[in-house]
C-alpha atoms as a PDB file:
ATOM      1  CA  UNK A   1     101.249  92.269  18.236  1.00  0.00           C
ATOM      2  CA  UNK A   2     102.556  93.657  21.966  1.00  0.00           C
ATOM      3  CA  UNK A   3     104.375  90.450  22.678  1.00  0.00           C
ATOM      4  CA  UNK A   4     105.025  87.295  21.882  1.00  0.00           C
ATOM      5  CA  UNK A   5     102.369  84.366  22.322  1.00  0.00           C
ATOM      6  CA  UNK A   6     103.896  81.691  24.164  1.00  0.00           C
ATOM      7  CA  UNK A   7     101.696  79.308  24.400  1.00  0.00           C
ATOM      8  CA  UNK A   8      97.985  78.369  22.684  1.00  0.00           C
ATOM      9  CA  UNK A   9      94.994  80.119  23.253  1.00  0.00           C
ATOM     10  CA  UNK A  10      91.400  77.752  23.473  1.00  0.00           C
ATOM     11  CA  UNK A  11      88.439  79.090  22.519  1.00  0.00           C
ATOM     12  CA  UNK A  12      85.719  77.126  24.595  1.00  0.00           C
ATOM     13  CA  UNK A  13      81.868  77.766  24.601  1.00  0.00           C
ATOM     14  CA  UNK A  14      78.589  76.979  23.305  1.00  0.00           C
ATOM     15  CA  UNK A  15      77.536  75.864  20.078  1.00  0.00           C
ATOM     16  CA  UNK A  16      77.428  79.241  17.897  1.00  0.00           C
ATOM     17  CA  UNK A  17      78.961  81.048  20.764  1.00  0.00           C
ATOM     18  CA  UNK A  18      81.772  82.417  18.098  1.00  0.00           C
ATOM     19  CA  UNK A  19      84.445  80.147  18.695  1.00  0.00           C
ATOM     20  CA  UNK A  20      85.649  79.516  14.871  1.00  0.00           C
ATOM     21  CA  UNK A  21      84.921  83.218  13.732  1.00  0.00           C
ATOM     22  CA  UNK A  22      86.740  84.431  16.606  1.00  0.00           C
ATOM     23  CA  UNK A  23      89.386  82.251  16.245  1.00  0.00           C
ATOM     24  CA  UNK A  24      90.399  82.860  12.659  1.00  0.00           C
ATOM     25  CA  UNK A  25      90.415  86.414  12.958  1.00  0.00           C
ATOM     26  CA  UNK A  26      92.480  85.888  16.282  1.00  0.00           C
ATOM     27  CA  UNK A  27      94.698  84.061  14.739  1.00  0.00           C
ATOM     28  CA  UNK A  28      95.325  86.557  11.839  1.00  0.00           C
ATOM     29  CA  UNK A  29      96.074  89.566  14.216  1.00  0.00           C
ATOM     30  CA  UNK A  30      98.328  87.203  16.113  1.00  0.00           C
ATOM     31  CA  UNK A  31     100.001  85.731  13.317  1.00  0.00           C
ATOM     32  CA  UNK A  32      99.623  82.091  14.863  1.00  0.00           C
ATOM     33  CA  UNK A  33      97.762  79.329  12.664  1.00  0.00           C
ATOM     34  CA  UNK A  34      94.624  78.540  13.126  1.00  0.00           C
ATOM     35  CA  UNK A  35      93.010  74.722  14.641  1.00  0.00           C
ATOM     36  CA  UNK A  36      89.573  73.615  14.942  1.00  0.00           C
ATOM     37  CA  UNK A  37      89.371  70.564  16.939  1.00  0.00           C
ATOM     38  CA  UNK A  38      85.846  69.535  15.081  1.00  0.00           C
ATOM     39  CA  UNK A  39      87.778  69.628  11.869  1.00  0.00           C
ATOM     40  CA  UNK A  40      90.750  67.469  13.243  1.00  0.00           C
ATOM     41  CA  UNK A  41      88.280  65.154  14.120  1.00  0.00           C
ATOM     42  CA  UNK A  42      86.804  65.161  10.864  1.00  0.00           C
ATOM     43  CA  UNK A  43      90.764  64.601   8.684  1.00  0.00           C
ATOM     44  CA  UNK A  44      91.767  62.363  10.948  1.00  0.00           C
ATOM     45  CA  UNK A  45      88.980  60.237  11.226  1.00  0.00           C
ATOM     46  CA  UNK A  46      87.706  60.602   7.706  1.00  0.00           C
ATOM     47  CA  UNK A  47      83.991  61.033   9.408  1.00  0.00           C
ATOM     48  CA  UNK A  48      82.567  64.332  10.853  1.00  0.00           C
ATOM     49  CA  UNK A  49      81.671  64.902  14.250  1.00  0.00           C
ATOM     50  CA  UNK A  50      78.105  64.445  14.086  1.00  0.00           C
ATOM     51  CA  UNK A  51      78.541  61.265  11.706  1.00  0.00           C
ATOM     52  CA  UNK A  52      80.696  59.573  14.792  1.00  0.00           C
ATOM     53  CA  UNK A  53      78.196  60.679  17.042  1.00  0.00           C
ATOM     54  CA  UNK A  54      75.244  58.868  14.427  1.00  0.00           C
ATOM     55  CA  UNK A  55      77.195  55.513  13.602  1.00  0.00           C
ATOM     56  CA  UNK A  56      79.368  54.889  16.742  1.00  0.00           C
ATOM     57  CA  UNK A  57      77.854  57.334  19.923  1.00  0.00           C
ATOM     58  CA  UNK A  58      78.742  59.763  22.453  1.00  0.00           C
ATOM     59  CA  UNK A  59      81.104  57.504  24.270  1.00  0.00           C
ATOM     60  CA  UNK A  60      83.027  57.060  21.091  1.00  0.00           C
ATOM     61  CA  UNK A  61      83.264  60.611  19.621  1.00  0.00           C
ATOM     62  CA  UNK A  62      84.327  61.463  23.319  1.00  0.00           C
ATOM     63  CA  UNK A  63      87.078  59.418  23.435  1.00  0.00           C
ATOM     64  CA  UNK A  64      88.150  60.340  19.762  1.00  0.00           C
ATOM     65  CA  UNK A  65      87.640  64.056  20.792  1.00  0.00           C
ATOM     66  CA  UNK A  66      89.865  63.635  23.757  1.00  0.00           C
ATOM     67  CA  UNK A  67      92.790  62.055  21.825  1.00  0.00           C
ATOM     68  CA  UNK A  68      92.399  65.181  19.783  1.00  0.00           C
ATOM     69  CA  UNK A  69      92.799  67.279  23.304  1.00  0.00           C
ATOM     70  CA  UNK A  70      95.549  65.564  23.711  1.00  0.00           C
ATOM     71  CA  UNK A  71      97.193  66.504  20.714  1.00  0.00           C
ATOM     72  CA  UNK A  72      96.471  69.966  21.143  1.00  0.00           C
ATOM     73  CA  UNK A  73      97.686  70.634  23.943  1.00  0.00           C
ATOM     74  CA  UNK A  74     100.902  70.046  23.118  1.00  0.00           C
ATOM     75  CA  UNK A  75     100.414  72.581  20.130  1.00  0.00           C
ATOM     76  CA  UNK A  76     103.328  75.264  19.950  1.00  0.00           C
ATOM     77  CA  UNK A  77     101.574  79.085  20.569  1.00  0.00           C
ATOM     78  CA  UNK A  78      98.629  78.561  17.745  1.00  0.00           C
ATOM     79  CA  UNK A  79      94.374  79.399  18.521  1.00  0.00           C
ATOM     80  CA  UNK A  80      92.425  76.328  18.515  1.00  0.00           C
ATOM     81  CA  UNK A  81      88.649  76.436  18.666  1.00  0.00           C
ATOM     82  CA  UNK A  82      86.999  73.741  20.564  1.00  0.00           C
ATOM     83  CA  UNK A  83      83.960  71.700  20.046  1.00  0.00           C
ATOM     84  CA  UNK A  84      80.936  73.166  22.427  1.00  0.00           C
ATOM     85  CA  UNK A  85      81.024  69.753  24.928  1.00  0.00           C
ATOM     86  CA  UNK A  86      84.780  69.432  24.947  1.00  0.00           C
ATOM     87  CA  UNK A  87      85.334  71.327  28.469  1.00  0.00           C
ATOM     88  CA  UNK A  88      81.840  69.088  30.290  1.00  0.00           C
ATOM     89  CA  UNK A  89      84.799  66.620  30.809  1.00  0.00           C
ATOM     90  CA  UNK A  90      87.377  67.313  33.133  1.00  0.00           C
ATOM     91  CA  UNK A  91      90.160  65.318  31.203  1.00  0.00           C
ATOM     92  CA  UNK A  92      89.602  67.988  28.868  1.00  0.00           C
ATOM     93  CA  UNK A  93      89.610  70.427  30.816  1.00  0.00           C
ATOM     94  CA  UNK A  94      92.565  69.640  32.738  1.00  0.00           C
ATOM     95  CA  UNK A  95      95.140  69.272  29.823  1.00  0.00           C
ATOM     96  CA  UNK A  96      93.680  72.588  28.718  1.00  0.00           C
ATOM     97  CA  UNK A  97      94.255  74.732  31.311  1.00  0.00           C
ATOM     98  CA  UNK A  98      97.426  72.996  31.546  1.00  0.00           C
ATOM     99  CA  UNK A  99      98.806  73.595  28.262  1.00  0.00           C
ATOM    100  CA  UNK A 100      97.112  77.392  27.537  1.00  0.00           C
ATOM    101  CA  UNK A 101      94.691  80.253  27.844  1.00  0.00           C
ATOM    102  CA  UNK A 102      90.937  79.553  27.441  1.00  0.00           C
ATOM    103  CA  UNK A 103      88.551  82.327  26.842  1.00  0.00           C
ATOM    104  CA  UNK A 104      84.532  82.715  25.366  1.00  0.00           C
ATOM    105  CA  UNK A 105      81.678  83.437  26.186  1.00  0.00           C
ATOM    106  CA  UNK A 106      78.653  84.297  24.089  1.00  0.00           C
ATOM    107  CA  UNK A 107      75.090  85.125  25.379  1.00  0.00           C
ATOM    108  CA  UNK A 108      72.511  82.337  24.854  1.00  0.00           C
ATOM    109  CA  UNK A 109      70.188  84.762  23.290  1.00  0.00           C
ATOM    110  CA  UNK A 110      73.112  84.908  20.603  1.00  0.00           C
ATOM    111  CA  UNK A 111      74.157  82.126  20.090  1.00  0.00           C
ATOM    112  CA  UNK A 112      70.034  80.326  19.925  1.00  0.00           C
ATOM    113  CA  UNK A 113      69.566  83.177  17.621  1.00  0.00           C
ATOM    114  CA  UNK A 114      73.230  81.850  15.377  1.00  0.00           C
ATOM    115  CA  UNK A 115      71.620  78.568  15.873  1.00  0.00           C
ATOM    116  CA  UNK A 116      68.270  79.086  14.756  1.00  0.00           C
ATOM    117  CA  UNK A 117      69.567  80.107  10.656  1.00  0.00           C
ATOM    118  CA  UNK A 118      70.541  76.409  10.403  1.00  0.00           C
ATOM    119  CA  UNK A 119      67.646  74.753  11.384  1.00  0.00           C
ATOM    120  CA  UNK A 120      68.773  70.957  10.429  1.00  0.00           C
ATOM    121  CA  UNK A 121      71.407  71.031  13.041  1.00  0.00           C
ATOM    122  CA  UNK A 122      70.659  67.684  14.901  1.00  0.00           C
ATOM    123  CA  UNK A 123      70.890  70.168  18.021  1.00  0.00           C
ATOM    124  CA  UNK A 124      68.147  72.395  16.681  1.00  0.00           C
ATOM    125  CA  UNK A 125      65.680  69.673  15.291  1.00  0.00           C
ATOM    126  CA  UNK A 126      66.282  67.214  17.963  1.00  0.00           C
ATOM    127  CA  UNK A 127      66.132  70.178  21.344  1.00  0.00           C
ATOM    128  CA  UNK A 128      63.564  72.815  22.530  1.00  0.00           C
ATOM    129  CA  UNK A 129      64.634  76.210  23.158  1.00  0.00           C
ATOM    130  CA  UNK A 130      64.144  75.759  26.833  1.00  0.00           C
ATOM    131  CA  UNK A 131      66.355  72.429  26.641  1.00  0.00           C
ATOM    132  CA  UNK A 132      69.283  74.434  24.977  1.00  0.00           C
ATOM    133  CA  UNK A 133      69.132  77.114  27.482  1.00  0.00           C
ATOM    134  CA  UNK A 134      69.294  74.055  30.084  1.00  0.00           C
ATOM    135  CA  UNK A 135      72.185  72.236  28.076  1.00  0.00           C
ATOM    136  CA  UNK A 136      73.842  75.732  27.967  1.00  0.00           C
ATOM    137  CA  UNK A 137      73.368  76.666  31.515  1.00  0.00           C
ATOM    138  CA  UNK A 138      75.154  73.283  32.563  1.00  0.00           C
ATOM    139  CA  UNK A 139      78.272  74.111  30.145  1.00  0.00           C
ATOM    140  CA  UNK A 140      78.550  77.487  31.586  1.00  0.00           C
ATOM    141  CA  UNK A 141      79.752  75.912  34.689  1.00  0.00           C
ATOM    142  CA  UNK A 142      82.629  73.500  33.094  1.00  0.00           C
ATOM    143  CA  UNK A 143      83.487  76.478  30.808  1.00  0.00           C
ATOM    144  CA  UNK A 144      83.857  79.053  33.779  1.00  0.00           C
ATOM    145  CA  UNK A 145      85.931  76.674  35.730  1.00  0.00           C
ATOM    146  CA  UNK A 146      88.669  76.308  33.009  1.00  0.00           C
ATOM    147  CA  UNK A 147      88.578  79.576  31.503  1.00  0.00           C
ATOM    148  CA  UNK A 148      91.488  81.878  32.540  1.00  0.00           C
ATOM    149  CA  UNK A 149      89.900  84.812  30.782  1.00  0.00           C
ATOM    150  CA  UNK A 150      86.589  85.211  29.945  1.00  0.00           C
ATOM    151  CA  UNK A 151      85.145  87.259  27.194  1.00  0.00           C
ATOM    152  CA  UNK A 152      82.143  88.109  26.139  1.00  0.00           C
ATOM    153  CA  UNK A 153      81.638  87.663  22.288  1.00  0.00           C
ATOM    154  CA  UNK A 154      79.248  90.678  21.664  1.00  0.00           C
ATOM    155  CA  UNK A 155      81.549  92.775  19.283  1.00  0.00           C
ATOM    156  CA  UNK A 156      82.732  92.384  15.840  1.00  0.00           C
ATOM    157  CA  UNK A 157      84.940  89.152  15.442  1.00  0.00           C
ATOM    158  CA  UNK A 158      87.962  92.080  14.455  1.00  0.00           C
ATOM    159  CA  UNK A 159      87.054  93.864  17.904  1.00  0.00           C
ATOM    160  CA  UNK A 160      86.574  91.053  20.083  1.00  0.00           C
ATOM    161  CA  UNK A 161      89.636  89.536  18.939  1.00  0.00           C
ATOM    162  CA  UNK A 162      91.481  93.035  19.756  1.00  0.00           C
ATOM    163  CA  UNK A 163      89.984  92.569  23.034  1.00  0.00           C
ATOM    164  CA  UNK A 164      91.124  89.231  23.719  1.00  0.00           C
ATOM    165  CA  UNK A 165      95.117  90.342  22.968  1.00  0.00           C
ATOM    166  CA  UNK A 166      94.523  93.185  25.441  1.00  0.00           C
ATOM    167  CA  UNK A 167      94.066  90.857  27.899  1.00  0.00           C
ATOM    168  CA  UNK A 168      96.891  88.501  27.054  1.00  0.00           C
ATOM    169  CA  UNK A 169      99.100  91.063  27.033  1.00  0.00           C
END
């Protein structure tokens, strides 16, 4: 590693944009741990994500996903992957760019086509291809306004992640 990380890195996109895969192998190269906010969600809640969203709502796991912001962002240097809807609210977004560096972006092609091998996702059964393009369009916005780096996530996880410290540092 050129340099020391001194604070965390966020990866931010779309659903299947990368963000886990990225950020574990990230993570190795740095020699930082590794956080998924999805899975905080999940041990400290004792539900997952998409079970919140079932039994309790949007309003709910949005709240419960923004106490989980807030915890991360006060992370020492670490990668932490983000859920795909985290950054559409600026409260998010805000303590994010705050606290560290967020970077990813993945082509929707790629990421419908990442989608698309795990067809029960509730996002997959439940949206049209044309409605995910929409859905992604509108993120692309709240993820470009945060993002101090973008990258696109068309490499190998190993290369992009290269990639990613060559911008850092």
């Amino acid at each position: 590693m050129p340099t020391k990380l001194t604070k965390p890195i966020f990866l931010c996109g779309y659903t299947s944009s990368g963000k886990t895969t990225i950020g574990k192998e990230l993570a190795r190269q740095l020699d930082v741990p590794f956080y998924d906010t999805d899975e905080l969600i999940t041990s400290q809640t004792g539900q997952t994500p998409q079970q919140i969203f079932a039994s309790q709502g949007n309003e709910a796991f949005r709240n419960i996903e923004h106490e989980i912001t807030k915890q991360v962002s006060s992370y020492p240097p670490c990668v932490i992957s983000t859920g795909g809807g985290l950054l559409t609210y600026s409260r998010n977004g805000d303590l994010l760019s705050k606290a560290g560096t967020i970077i990813l972006n993945r082509p929707f092609e790629d990421c419908y086509k990442s989608l698309m091998r795990n067809p029960d996702r509730p996002l997959i059964k439940n949206n049209t291809k044309e409605e995910l393009l929409d859905r992604y369009n509108k993120r692309a916005v709240s993820y470009e306004a945060y993002a101090a780096f973008t990258v696109k996530n068309d490499r190998t996880p190993q290369a992009t992640a290269r990639h990613i410290i060559e911008l850092l540092f």
